[in-house]
N, C-alpha and C. Protein backbone atom coordinates (compact mmCIF):
# COMPACT_ATOMS: atom_id res chain seq x y z
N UNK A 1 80.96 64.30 -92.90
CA UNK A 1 82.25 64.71 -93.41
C UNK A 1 82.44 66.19 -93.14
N UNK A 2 83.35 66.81 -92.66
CA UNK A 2 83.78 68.13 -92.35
C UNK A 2 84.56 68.71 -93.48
N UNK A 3 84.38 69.72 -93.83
CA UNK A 3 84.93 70.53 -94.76
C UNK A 3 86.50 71.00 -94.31
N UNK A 4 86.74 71.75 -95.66
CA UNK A 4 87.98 72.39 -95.31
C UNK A 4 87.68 73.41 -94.12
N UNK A 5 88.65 73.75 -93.80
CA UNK A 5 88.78 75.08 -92.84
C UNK A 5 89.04 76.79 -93.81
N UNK A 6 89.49 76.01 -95.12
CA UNK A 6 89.47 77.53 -95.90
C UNK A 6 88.11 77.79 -96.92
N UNK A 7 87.17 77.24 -97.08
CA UNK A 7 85.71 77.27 -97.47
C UNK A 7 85.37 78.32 -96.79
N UNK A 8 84.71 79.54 -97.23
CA UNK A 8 84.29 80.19 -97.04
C UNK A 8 83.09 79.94 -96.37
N UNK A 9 82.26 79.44 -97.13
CA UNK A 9 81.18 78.73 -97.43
C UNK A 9 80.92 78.45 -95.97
N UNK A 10 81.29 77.13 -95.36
CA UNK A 10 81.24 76.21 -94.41
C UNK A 10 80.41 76.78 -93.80
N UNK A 11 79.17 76.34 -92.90
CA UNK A 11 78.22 76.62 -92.03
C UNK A 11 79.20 75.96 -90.79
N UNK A 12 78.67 76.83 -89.47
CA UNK A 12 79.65 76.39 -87.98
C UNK A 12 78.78 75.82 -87.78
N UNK A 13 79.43 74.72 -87.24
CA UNK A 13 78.48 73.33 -86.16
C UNK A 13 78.62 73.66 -84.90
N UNK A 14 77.92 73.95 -84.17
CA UNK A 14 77.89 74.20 -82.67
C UNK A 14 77.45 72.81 -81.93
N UNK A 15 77.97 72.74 -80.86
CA UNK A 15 77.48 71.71 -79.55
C UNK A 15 76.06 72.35 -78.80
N UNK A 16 75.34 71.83 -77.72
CA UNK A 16 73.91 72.25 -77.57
C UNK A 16 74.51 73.54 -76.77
N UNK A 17 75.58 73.69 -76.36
CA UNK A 17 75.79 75.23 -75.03
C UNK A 17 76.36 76.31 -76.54
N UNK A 18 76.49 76.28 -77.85
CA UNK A 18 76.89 76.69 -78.76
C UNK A 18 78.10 76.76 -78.75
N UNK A 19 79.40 76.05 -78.19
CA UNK A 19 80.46 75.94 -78.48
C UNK A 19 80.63 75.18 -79.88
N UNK A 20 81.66 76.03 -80.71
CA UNK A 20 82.16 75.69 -82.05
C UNK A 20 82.80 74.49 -82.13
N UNK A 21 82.47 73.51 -82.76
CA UNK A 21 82.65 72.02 -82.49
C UNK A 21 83.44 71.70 -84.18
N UNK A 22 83.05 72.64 -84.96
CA UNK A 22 83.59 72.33 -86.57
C UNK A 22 82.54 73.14 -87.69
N UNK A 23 82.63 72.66 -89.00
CA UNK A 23 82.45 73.26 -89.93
C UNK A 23 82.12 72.31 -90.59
N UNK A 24 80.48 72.85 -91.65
CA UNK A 24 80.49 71.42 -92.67
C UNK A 24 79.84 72.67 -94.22
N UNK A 25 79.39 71.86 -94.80
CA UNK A 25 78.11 72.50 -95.93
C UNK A 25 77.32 72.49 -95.32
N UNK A 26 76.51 73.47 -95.89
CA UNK A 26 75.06 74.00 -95.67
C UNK A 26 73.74 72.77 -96.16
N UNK A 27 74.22 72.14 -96.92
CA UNK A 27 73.52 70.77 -97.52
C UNK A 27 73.77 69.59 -96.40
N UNK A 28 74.91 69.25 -95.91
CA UNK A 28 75.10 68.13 -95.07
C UNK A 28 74.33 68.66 -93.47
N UNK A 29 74.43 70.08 -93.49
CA UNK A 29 73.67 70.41 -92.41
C UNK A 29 72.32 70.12 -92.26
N UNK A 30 71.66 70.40 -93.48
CA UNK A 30 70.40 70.59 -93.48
C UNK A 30 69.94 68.84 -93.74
N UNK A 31 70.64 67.77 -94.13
CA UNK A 31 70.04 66.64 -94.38
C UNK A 31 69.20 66.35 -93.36
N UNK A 32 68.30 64.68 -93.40
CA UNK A 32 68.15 64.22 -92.24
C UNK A 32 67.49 65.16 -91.41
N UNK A 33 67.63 64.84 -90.41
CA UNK A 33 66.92 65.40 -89.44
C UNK A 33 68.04 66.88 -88.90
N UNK A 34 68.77 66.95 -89.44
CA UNK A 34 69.86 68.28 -89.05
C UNK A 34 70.87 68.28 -88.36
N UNK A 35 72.14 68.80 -88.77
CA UNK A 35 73.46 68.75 -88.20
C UNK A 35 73.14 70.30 -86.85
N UNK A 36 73.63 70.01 -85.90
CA UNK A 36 73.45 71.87 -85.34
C UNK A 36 74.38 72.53 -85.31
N UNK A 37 74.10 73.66 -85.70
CA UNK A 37 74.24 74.65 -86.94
C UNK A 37 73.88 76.17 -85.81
N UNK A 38 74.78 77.40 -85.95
CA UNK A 38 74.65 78.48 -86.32
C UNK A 38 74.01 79.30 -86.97
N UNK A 39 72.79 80.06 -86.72
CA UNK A 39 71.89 80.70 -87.66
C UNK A 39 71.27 82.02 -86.95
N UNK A 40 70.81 82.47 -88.04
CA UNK A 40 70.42 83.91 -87.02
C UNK A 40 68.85 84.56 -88.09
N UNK A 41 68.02 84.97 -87.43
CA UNK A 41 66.69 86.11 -87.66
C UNK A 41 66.70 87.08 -87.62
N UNK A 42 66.45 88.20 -88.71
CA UNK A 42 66.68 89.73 -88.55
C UNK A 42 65.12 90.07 -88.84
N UNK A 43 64.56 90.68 -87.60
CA UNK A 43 63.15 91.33 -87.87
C UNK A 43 63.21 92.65 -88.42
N UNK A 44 62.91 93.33 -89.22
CA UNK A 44 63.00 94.69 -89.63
C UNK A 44 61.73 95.62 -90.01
N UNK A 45 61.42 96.85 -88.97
CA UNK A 45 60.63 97.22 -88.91
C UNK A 45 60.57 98.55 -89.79
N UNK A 46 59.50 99.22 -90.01
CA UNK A 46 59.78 100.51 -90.81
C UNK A 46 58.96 101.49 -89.76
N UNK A 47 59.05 102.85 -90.06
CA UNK A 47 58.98 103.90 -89.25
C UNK A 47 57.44 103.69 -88.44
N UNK A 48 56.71 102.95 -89.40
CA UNK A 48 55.37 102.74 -88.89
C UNK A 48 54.96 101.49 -87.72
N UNK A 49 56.01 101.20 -87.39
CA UNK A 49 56.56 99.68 -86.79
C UNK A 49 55.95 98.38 -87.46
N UNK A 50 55.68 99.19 -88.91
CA UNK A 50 54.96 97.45 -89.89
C UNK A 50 56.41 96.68 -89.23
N UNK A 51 55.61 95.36 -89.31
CA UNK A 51 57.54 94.38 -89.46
C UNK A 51 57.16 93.98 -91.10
N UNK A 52 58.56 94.03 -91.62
CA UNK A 52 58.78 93.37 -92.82
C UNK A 52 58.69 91.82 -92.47
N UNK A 53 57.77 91.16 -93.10
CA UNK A 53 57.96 89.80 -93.71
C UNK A 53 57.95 89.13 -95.48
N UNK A 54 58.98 88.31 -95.21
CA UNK A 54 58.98 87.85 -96.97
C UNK A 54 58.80 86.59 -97.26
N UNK A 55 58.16 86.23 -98.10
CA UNK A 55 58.30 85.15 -99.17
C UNK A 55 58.92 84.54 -99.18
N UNK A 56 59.86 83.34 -98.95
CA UNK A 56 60.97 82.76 -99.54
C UNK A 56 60.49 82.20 -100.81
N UNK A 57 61.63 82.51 -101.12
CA UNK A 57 61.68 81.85 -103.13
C UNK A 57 61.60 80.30 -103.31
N UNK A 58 60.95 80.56 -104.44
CA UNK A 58 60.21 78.95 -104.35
C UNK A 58 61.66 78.06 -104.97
N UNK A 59 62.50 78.20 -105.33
CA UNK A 59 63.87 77.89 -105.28
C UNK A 59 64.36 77.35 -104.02
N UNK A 60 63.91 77.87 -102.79
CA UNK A 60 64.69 77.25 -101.09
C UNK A 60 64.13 75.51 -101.16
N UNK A 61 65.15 74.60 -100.79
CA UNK A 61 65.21 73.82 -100.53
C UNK A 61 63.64 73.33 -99.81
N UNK A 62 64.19 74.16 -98.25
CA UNK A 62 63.42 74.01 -96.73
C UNK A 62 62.25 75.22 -96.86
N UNK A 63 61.55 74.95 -96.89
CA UNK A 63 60.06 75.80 -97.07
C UNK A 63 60.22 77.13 -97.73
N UNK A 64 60.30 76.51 -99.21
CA UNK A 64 59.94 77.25 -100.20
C UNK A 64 58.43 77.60 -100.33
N UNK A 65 58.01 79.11 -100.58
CA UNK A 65 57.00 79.56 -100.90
C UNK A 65 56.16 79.77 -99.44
N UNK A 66 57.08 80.05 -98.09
CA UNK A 66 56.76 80.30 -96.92
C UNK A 66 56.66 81.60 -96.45
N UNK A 67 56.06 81.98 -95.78
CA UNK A 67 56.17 83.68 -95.41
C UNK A 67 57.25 83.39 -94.02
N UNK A 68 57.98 84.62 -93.94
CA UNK A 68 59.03 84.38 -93.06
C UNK A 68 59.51 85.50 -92.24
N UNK A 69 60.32 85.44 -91.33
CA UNK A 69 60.67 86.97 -90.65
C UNK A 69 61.69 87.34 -91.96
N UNK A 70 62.04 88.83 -91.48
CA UNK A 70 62.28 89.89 -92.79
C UNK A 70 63.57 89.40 -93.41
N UNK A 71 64.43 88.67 -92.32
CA UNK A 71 66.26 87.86 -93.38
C UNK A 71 66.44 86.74 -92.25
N UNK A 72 66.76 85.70 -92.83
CA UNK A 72 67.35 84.56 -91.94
C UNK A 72 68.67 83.93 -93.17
N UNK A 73 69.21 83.52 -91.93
CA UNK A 73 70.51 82.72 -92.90
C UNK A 73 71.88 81.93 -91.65
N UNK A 74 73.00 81.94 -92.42
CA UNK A 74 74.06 81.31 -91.60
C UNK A 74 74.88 82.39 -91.42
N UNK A 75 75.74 82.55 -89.80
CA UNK A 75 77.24 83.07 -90.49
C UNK A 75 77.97 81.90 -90.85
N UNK A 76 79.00 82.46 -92.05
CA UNK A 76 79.88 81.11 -92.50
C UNK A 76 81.69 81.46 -91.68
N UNK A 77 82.07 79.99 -92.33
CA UNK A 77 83.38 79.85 -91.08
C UNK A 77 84.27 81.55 -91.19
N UNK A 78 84.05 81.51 -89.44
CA UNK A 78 85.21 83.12 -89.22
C UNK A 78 83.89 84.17 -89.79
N UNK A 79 83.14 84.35 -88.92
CA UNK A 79 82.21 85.26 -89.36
C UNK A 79 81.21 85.42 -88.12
N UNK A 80 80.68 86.45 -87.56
CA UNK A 80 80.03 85.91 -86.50
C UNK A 80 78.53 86.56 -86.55
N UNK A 81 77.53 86.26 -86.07
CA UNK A 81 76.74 86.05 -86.13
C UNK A 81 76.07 87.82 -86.59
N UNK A 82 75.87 88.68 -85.78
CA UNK A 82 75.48 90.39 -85.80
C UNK A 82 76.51 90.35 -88.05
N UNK A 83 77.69 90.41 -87.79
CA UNK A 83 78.18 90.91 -89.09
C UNK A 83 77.52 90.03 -90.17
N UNK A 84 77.42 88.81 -90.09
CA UNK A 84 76.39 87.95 -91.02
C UNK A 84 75.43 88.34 -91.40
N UNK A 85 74.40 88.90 -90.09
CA UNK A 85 72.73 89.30 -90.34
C UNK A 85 72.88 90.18 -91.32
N UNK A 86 74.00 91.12 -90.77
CA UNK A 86 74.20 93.10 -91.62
C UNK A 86 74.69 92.46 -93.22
N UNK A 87 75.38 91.42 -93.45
CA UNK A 87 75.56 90.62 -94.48
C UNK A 87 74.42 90.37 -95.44
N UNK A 88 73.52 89.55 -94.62
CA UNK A 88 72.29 89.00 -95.71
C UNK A 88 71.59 90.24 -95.23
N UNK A 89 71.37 90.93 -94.46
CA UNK A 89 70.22 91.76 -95.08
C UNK A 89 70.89 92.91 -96.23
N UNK A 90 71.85 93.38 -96.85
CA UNK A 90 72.15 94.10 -97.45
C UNK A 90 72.03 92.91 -98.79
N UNK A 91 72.19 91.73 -98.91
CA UNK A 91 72.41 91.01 -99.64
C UNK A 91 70.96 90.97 -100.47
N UNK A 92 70.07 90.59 -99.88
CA UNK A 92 68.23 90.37 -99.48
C UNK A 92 67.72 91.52 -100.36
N UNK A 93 68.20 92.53 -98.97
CA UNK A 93 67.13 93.92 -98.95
C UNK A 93 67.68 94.69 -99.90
N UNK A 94 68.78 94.65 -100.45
CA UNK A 94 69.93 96.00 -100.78
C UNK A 94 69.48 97.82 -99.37
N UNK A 95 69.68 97.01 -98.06
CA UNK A 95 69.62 98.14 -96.97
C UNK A 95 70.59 97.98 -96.35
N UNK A 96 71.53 98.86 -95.50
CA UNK A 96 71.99 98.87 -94.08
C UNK A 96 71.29 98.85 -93.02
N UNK A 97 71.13 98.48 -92.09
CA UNK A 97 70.41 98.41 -90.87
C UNK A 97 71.60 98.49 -89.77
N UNK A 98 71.15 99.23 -88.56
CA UNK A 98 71.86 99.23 -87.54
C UNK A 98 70.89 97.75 -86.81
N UNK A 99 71.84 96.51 -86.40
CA UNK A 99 71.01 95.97 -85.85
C UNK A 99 71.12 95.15 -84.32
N UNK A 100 69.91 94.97 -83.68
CA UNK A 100 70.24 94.85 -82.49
C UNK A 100 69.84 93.88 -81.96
N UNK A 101 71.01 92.72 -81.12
CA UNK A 101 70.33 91.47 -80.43
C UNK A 101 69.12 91.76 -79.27
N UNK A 102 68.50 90.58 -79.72
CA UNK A 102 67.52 89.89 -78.35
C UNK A 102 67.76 88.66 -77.90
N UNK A 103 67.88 88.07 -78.49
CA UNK A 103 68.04 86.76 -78.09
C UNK A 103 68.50 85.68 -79.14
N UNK A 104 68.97 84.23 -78.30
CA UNK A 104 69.32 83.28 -78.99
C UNK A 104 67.93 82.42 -78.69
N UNK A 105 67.92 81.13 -79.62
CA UNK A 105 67.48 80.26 -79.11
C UNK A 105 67.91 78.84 -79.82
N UNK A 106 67.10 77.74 -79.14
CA UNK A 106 67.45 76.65 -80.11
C UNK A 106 66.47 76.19 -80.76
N UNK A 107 66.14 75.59 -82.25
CA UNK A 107 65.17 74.34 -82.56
C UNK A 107 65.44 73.77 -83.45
N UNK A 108 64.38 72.68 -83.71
CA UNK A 108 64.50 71.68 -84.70
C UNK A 108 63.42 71.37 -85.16
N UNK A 109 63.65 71.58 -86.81
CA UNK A 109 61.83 71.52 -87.14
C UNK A 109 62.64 70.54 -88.50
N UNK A 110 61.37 69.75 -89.01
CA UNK A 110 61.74 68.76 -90.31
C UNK A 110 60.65 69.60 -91.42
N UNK A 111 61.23 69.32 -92.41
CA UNK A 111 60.34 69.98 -93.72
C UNK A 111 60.10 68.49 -94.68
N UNK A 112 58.60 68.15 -94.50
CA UNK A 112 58.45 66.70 -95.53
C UNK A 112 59.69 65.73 -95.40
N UNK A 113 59.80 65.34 -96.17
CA UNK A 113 61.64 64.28 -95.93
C UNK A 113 62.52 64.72 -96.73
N UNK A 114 62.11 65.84 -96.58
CA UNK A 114 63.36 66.60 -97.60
C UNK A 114 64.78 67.18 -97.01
N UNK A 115 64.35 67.52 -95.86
CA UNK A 115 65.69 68.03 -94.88
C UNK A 115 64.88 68.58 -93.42
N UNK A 116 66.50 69.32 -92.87
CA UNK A 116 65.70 69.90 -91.65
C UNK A 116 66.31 71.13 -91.19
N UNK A 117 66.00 72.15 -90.19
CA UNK A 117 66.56 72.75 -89.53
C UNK A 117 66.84 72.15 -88.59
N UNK A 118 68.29 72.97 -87.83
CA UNK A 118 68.69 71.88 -86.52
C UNK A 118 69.54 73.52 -85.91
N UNK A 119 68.88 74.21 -85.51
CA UNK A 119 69.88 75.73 -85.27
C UNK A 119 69.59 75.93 -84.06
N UNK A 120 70.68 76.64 -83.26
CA UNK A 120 70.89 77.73 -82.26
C UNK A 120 70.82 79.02 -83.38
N UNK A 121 69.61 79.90 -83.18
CA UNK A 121 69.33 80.84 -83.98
C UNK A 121 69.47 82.44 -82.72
N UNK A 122 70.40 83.06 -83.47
CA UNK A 122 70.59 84.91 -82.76
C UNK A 122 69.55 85.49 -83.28
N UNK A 123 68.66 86.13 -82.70
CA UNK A 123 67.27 86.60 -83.11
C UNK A 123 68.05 88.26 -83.06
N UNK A 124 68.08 89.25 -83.98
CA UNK A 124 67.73 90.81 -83.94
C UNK A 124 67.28 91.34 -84.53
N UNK A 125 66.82 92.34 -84.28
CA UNK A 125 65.93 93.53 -85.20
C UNK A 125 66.54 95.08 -85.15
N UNK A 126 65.97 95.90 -85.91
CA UNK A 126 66.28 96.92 -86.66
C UNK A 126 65.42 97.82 -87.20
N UNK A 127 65.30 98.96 -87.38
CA UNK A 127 65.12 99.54 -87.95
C UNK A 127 64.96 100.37 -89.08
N UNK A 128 64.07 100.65 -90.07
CA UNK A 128 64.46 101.40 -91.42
C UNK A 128 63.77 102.25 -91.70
N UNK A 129 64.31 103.31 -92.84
CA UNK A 129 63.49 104.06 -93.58
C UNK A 129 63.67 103.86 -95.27
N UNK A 130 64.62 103.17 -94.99
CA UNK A 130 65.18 103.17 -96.82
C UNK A 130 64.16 102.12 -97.63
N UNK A 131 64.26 102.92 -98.57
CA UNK A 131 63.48 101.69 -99.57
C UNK A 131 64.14 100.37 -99.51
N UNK A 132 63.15 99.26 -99.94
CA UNK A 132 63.95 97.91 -99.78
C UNK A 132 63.83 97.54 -101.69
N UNK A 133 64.96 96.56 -101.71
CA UNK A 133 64.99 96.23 -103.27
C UNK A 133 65.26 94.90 -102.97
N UNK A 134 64.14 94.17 -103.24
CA UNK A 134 64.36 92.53 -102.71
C UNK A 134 65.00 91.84 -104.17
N UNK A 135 65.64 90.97 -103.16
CA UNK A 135 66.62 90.02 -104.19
C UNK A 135 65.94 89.07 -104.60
N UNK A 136 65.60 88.98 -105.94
CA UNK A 136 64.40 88.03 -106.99
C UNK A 136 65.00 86.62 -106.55
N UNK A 137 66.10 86.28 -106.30
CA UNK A 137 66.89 85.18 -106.16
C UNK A 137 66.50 84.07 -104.71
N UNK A 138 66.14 85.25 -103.98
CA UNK A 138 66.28 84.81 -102.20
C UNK A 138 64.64 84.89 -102.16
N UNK A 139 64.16 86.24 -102.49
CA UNK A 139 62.52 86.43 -101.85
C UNK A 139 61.61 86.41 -103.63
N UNK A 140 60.17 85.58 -103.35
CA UNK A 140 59.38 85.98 -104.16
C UNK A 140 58.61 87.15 -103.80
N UNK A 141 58.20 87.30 -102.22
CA UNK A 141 57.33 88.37 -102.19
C UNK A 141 57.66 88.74 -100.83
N UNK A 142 57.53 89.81 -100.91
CA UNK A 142 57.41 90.94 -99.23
C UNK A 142 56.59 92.23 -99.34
N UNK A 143 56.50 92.45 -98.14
CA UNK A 143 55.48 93.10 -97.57
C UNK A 143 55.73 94.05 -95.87
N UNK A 144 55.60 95.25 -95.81
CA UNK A 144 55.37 95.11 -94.46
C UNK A 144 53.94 95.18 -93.76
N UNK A 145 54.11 94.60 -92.59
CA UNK A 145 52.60 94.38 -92.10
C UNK A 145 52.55 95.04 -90.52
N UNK A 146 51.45 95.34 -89.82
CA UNK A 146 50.85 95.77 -89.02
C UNK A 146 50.74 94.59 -87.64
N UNK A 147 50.87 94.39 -86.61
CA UNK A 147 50.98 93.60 -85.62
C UNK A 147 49.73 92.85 -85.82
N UNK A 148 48.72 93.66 -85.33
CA UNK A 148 47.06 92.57 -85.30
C UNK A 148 46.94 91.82 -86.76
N UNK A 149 47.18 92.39 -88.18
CA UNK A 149 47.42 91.61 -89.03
C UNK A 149 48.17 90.63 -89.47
N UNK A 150 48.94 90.65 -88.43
CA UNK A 150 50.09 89.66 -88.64
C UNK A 150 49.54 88.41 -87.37
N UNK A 151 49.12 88.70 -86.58
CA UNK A 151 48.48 88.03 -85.67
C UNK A 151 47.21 87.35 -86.36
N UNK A 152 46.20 88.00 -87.29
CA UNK A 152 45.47 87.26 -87.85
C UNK A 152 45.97 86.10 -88.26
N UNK A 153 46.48 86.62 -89.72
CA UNK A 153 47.19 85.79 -90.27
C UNK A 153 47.66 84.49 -89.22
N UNK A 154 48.84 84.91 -88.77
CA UNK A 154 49.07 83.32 -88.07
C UNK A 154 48.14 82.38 -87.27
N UNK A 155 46.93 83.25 -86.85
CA UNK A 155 46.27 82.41 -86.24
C UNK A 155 45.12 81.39 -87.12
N UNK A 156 45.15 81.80 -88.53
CA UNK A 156 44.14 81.06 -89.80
C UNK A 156 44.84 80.52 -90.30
N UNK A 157 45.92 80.92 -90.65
CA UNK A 157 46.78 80.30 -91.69
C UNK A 157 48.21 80.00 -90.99
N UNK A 158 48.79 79.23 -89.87
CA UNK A 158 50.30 78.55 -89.12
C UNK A 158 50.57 78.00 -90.68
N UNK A 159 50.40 77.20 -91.23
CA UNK A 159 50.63 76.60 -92.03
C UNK A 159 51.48 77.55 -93.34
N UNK A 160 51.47 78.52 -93.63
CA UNK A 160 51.60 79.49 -94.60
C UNK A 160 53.01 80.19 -93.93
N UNK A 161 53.48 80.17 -92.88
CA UNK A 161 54.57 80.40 -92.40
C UNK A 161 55.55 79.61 -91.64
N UNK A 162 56.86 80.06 -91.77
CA UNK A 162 58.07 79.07 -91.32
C UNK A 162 58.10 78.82 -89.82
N UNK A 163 58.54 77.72 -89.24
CA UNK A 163 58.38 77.89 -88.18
C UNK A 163 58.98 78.14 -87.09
N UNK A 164 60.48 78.47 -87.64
CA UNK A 164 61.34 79.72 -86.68
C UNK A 164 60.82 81.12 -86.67
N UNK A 165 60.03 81.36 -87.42
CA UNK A 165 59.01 82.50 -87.57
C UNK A 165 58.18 82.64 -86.48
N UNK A 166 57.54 81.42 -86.57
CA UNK A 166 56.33 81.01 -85.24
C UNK A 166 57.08 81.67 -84.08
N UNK A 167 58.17 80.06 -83.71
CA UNK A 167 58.40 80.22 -82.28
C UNK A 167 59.28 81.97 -82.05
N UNK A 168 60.10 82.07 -83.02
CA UNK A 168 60.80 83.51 -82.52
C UNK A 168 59.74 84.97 -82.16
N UNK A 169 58.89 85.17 -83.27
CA UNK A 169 57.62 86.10 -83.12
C UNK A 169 57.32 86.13 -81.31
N UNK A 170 56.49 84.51 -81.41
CA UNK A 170 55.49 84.28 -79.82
C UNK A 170 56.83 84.71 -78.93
N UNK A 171 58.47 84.24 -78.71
CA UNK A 171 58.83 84.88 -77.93
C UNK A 171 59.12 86.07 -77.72
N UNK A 172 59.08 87.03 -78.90
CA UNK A 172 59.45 88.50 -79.16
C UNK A 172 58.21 89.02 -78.25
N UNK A 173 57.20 88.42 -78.81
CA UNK A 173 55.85 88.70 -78.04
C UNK A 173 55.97 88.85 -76.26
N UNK A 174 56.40 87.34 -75.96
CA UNK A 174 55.69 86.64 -74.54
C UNK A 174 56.88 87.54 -73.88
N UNK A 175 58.12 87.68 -74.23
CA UNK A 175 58.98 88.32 -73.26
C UNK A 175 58.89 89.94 -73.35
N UNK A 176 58.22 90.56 -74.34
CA UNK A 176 58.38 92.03 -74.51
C UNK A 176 59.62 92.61 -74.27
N UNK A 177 60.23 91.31 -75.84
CA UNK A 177 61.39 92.41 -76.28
C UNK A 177 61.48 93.72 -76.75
N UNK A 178 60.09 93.71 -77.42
CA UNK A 178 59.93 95.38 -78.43
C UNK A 178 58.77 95.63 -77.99
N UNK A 179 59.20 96.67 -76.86
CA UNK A 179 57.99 97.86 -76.02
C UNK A 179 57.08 98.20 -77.14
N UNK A 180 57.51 98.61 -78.12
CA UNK A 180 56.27 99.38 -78.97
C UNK A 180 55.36 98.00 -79.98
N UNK A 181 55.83 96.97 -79.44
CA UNK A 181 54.60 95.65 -80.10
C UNK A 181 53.35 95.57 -78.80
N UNK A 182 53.38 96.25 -77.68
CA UNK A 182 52.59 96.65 -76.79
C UNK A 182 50.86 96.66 -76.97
C-alpha cells in the first residue's frame, strides 16, 4: 500500500537504477524481506581520524544492540539524500558536519524474521571537532575508535556489528576513499 504524498514521514521507494518509483512507511519497507528503499551512512571522524561508531538502541526494530557506522537513516518524501544525513546527524549527535559523498551502493540483508533491509544506501563522511551529545533515544553507546582497532574487532566479533557497516567500511577500505585510512 503506498502512502499519501503529503506524509512527511514516507520513506522513497526506488527501482534497482534508483529511479523514484513512490513512497511507503518505513515499517512496510522494512517487512519481509524489504521494499527498496532510499538510505544513506554518515562516517564521522574526529581530528584524530578515530571514526565514530555507535550502538544502536536496543529499541531499533532491525539490529538492535549492534555497533554501527556513526548515523544511518532514510531521506523522507521531498528530501534528498546529503540534507537528510546533515538531518540525522544533528538529530543523533546534536553536531553540524560539513559532509561529503563517496559513494552509493545497493543491499539486502534479513534480521531473524523480523524484517529486512532492502536499500540503495549514499555512503558520506565528515569531519569533527565538536563534542557529540548522543540521542538516548537512537544510540545506547558510542565511541570513537582507531582503524587497527576497529579492524580487530570486526575480524573476532562480525557478529556484534550491522552489516551495512561490514560491506560499506571493506569498500571505504578496498577503494581508498579516505587517503588517511592508509
Amino acid at each position: 500500500m503506498m502512502g499519501s504524498h503529503t506524509d512527511k514521514q514516507l520513506l522513497i521507494l526506488v527501482d534497482a537504477s534508483d529511479d523514484v518509483i513512490g513512497y511507503d512507511t518505513r515499517k512496510a519497507c522494512h517487512r519481509n524481506h524489504g521494499t527498496l528503499h532510499r538510505a544513506f551512512s554518515v562516517f564521522i571522524f574526529n581530528e584524530k581520524k578515530k571514526l565514530l561508531i555507535q550502538k544502536r538502541s536496543s529499541t531499533k526494530q532491525l539490529w538492535p544492540l549492534f555497533w554501527s557506522n556513526s548515523v544511518c537513516g532514510h531521506p523522507y518524501y521531498g528530501e534528498d539524500c546529503h540534507d537528510a544525513a546533515r538531518r540525522r546527524v544533528k538529530e543523533e549527535l546534536s553536531i553540524d558536519v560539513n559532509l561529503k559523498y563517496l559513494f552509493k551502493m545497493r543491499y539486502q540483508a534479513d534480521f531473524n524474521n523480523i524484517g529486512s533491509e532492502n536499500e540503495i544506501c549514499y555512503v558520506f563522511w565528515g569531519e569533527t571537532k565538536d563534542a557529540v551529545k548522543a540521542n538516548a533515544d537512537e544510540i545506547d553507546d558510542w565511541k570513537y575508535i582507531d582503524t587497527p582497532r576497529l579492524h580487530a574487532l570486526l575480524s573476532v566479533q562480525p557478529d556484534q556489528f550491522t552489516p551495512w557497516f561490514i560491506l560499506e567500511w571493506n569498500l571505504i577500505r578496498k577503494e581508498n576513499y579516505l587517503d588517511f585510512l592508509k
